[in-house]
PDB file of N, CA and C in Angstrom:
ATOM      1  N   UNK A   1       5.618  10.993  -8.671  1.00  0.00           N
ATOM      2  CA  UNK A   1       5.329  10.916  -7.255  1.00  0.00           C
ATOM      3  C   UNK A   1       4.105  10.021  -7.044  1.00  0.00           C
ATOM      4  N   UNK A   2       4.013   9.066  -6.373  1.00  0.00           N
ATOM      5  CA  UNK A   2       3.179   8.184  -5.673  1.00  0.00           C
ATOM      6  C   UNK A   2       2.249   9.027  -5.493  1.00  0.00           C
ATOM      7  N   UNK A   3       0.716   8.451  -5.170  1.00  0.00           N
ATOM      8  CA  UNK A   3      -0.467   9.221  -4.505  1.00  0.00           C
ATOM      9  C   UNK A   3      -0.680   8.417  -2.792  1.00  0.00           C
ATOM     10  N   UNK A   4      -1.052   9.108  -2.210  1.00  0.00           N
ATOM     11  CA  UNK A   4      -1.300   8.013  -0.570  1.00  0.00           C
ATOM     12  C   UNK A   4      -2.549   8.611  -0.553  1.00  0.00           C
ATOM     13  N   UNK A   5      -3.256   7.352  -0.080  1.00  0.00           N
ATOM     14  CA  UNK A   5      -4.722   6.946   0.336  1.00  0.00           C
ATOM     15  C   UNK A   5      -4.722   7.065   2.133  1.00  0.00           C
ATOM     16  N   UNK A   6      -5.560   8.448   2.452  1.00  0.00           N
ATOM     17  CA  UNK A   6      -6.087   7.719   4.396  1.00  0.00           C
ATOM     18  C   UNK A   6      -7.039   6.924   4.624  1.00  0.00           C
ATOM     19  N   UNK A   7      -6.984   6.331   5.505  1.00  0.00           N
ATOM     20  CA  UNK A   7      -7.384   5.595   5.865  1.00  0.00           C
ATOM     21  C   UNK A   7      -7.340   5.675   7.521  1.00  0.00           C
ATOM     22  N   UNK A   8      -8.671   5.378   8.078  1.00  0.00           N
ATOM     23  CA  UNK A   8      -9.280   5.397   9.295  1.00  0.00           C
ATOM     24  C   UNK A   8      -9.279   3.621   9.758  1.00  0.00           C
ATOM     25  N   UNK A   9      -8.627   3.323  10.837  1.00  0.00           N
ATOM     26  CA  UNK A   9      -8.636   1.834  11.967  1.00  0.00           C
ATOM     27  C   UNK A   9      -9.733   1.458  12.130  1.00  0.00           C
ATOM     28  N   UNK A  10     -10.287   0.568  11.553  1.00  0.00           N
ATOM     29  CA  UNK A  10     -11.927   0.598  12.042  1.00  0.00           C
ATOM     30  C   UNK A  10     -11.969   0.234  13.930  1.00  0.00           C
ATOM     31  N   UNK A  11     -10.968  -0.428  14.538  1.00  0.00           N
ATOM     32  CA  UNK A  11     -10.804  -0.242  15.740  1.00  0.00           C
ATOM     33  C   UNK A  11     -10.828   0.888  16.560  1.00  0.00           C
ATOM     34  N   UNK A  12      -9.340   1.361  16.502  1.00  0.00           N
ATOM     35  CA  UNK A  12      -9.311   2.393  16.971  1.00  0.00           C
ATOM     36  C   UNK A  12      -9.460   4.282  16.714  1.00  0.00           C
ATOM     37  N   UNK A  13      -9.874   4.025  15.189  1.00  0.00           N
ATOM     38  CA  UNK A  13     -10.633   5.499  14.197  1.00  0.00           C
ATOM     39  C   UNK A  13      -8.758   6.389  14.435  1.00  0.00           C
ATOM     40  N   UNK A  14      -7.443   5.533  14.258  1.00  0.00           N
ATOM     41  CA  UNK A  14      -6.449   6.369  13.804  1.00  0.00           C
ATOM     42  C   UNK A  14      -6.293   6.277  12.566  1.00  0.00           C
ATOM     43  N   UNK A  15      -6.267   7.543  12.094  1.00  0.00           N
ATOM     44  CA  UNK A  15      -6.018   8.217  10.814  1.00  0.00           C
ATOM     45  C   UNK A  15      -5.025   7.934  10.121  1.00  0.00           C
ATOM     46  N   UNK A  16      -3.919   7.080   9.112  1.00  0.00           N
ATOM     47  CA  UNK A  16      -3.317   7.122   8.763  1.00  0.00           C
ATOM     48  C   UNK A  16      -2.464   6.866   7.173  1.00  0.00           C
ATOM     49  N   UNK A  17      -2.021   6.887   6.442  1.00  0.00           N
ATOM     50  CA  UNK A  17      -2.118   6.692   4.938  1.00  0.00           C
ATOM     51  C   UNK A  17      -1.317   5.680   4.433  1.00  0.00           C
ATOM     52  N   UNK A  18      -1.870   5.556   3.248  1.00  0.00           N
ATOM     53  CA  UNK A  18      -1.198   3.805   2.830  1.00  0.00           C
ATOM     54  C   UNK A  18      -0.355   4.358   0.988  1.00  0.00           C
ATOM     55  N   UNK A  19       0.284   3.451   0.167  1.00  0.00           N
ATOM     56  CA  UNK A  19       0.890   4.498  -1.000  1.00  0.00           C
ATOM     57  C   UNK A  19      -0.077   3.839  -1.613  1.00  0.00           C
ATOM     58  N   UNK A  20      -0.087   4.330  -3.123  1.00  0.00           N
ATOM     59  CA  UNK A  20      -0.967   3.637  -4.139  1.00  0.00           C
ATOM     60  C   UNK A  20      -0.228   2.336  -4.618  1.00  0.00           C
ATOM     61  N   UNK A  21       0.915   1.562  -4.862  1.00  0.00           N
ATOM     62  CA  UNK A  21       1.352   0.207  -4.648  1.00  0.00           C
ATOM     63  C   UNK A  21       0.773  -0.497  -3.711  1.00  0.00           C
ATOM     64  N   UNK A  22       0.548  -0.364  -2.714  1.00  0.00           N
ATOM     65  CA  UNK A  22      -0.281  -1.018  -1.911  1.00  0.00           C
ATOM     66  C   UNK A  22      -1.743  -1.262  -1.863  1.00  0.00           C
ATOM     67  N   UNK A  23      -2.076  -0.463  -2.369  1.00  0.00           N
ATOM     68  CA  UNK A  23      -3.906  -0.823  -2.757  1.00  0.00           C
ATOM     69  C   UNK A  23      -4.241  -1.004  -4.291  1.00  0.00           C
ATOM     70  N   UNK A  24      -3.414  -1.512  -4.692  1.00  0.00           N
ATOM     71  CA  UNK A  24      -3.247  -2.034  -5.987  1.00  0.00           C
ATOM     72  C   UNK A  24      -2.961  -3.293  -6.078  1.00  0.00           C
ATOM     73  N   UNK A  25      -2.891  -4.169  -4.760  1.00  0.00           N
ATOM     74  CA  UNK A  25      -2.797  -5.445  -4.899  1.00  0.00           C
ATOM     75  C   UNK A  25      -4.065  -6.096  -3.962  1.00  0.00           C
ATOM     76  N   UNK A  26      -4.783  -7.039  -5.106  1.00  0.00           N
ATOM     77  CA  UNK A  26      -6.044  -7.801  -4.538  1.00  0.00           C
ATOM     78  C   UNK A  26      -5.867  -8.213  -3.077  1.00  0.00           C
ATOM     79  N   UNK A  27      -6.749  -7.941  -2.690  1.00  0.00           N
ATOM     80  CA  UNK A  27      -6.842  -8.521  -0.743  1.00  0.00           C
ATOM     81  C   UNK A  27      -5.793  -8.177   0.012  1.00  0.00           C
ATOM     82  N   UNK A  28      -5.165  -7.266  -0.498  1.00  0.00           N
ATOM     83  CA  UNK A  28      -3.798  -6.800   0.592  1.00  0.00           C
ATOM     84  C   UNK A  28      -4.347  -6.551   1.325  1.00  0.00           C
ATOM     85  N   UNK A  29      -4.346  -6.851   2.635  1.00  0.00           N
ATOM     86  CA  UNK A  29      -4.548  -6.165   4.058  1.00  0.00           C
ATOM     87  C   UNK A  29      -3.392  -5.232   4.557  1.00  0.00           C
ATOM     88  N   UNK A  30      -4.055  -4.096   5.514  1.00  0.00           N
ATOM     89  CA  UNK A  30      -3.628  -2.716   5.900  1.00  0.00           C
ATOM     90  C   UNK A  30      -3.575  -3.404   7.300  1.00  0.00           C
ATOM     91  N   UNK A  31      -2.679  -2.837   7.811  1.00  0.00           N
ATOM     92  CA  UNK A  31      -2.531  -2.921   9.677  1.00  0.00           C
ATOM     93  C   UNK A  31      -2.484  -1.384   9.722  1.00  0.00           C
ATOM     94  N   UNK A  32      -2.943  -1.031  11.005  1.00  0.00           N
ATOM     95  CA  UNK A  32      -3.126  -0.094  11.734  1.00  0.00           C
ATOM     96  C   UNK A  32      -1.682   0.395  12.123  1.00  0.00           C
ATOM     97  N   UNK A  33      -0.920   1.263  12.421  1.00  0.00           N
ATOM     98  CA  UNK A  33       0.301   1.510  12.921  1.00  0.00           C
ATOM     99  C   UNK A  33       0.272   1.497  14.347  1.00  0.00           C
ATOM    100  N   UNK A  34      -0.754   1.957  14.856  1.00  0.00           N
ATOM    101  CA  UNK A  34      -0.933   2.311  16.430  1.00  0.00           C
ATOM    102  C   UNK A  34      -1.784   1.112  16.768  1.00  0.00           C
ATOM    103  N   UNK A  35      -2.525   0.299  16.747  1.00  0.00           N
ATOM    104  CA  UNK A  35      -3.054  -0.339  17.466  1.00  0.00           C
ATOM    105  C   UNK A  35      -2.611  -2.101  16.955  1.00  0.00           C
ATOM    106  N   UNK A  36      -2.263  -1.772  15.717  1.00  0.00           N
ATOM    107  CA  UNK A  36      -1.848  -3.147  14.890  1.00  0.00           C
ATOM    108  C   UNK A  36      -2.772  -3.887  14.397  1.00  0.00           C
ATOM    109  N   UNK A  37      -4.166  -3.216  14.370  1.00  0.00           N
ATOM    110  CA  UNK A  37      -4.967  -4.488  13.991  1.00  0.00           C
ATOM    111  C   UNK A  37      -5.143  -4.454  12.584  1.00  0.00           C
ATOM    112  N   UNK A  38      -4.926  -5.881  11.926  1.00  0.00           N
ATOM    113  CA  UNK A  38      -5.157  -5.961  10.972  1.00  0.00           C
ATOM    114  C   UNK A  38      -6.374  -6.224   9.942  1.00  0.00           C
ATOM    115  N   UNK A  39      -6.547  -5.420   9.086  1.00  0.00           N
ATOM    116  CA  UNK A  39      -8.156  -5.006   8.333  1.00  0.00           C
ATOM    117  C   UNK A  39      -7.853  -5.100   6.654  1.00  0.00           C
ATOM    118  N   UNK A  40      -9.238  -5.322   5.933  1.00  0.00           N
ATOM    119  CA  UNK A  40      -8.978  -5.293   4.282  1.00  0.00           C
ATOM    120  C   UNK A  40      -9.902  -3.449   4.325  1.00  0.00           C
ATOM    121  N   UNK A  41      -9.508  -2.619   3.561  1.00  0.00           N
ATOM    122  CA  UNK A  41      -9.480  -1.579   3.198  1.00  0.00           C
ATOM    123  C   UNK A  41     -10.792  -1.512   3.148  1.00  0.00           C
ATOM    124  N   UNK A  42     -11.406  -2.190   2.690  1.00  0.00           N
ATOM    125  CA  UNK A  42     -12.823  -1.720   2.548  1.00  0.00           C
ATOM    126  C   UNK A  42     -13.947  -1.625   3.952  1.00  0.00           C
ATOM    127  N   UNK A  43     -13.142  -2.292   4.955  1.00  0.00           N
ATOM    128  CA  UNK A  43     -13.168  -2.391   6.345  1.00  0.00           C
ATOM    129  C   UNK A  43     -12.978  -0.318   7.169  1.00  0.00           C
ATOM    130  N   UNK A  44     -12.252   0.281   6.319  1.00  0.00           N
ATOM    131  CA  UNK A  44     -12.038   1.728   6.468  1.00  0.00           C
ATOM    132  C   UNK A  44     -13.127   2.684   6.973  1.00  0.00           C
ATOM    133  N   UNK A  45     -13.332   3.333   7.603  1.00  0.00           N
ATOM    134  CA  UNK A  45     -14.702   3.978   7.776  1.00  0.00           C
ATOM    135  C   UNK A  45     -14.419   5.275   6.211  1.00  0.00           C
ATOM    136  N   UNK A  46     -13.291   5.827   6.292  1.00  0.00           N
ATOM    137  CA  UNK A  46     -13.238   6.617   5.102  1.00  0.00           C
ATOM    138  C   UNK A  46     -12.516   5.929   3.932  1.00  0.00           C
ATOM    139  N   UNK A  47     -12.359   4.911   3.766  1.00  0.00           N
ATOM    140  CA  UNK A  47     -12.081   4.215   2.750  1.00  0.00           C
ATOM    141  C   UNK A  47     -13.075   4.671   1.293  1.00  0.00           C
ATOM    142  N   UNK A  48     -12.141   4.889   0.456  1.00  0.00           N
ATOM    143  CA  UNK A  48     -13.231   4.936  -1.120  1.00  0.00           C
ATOM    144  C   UNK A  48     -12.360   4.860  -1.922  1.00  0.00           C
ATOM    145  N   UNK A  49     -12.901   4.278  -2.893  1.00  0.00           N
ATOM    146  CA  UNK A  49     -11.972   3.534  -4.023  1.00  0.00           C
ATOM    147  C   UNK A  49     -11.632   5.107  -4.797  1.00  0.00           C
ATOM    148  N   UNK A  50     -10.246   5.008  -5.243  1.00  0.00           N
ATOM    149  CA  UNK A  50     -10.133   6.068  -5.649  1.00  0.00           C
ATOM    150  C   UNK A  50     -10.879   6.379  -7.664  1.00  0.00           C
ATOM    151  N   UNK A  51     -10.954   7.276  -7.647  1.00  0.00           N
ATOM    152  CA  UNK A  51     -11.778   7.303  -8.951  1.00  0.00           C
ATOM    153  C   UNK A  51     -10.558   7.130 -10.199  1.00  0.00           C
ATOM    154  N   UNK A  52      -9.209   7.179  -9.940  1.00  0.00           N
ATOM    155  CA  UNK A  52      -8.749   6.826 -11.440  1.00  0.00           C
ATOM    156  C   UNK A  52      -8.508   5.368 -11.423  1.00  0.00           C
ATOM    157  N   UNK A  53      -9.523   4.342 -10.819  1.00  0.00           N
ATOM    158  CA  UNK A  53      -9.030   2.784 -10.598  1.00  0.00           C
ATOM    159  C   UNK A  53      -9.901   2.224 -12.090  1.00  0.00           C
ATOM    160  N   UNK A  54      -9.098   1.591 -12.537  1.00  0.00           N
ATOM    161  CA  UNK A  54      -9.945   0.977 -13.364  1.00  0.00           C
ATOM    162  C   UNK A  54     -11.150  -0.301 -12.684  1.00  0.00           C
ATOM    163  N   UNK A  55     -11.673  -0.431 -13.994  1.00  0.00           N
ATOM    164  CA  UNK A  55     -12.702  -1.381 -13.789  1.00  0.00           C
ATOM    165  C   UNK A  55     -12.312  -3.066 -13.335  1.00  0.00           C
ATOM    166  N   UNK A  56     -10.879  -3.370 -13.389  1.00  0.00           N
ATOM    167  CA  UNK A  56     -10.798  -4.159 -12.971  1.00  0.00           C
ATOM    168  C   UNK A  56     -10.561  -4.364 -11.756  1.00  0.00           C
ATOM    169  N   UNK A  57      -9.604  -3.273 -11.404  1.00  0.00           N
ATOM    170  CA  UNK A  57      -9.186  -3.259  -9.423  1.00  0.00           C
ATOM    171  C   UNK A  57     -10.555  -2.439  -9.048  1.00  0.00           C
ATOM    172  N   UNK A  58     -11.495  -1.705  -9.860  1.00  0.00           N
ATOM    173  CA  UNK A  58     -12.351  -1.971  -8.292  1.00  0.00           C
ATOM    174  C   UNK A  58     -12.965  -3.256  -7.937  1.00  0.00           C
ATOM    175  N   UNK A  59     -13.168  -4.216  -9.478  1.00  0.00           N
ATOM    176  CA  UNK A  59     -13.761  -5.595  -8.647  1.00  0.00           C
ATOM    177  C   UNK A  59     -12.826  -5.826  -7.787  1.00  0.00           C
ATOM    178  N   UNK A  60     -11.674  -5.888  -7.620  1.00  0.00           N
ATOM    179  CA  UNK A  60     -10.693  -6.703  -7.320  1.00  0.00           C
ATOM    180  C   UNK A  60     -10.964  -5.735  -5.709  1.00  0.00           C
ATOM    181  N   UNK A  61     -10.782  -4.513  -5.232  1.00  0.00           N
ATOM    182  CA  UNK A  61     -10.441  -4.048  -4.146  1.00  0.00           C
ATOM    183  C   UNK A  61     -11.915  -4.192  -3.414  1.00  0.00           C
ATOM    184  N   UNK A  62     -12.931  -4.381  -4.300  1.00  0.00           N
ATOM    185  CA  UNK A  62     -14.570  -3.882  -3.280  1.00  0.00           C
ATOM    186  C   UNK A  62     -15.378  -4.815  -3.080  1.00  0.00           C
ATOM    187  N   UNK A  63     -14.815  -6.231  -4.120  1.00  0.00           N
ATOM    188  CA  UNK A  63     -15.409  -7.808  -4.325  1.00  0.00           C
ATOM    189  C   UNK A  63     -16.535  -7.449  -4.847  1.00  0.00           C
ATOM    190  N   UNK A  64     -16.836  -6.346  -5.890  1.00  0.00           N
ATOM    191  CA  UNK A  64     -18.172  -6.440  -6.866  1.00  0.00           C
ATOM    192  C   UNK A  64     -17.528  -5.253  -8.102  1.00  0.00           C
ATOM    193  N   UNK A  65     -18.217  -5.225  -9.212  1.00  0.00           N
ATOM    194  CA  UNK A  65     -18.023  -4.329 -10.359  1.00  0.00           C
ATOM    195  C   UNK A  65     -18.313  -3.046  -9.715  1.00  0.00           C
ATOM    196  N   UNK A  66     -17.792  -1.836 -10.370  1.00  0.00           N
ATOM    197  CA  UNK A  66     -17.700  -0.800  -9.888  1.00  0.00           C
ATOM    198  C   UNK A  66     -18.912   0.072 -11.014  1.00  0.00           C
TER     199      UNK A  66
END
């Protein structure tokens, strides 16, 4: 079973979750479902890298070493 990550709109603060395939790819951007705006994850107000990421995707997801 997949894990899903929430994630908060930095626009409009809707709550909603993304799968772990998706934040596993460098600079993927997240759209909002409800408002559509489009953001990079680290843009999240509750965004946090999840702790089983290796050392390479957090450079890759946070643009610095983890």
């Amino acid at each position: 079973m997949a894990r899903v990550y929430y994630l908060n709109c930095p626009k409009c603060d809707f709550r909603y979750y993304v799968g772990e395939p998706l934040i596993a790819i460098p600079d993927f951007p997240s759209q909002c479902p409800k408002c559509h705006h489009v953001f990079q994850l680290a843009e999240s107000p509750t965004w946090k890298l999840p702790a089983s990421a290796s050392g390479t995707m957090a450079t890759d997801l946070r643009g610095k070493p983890s």
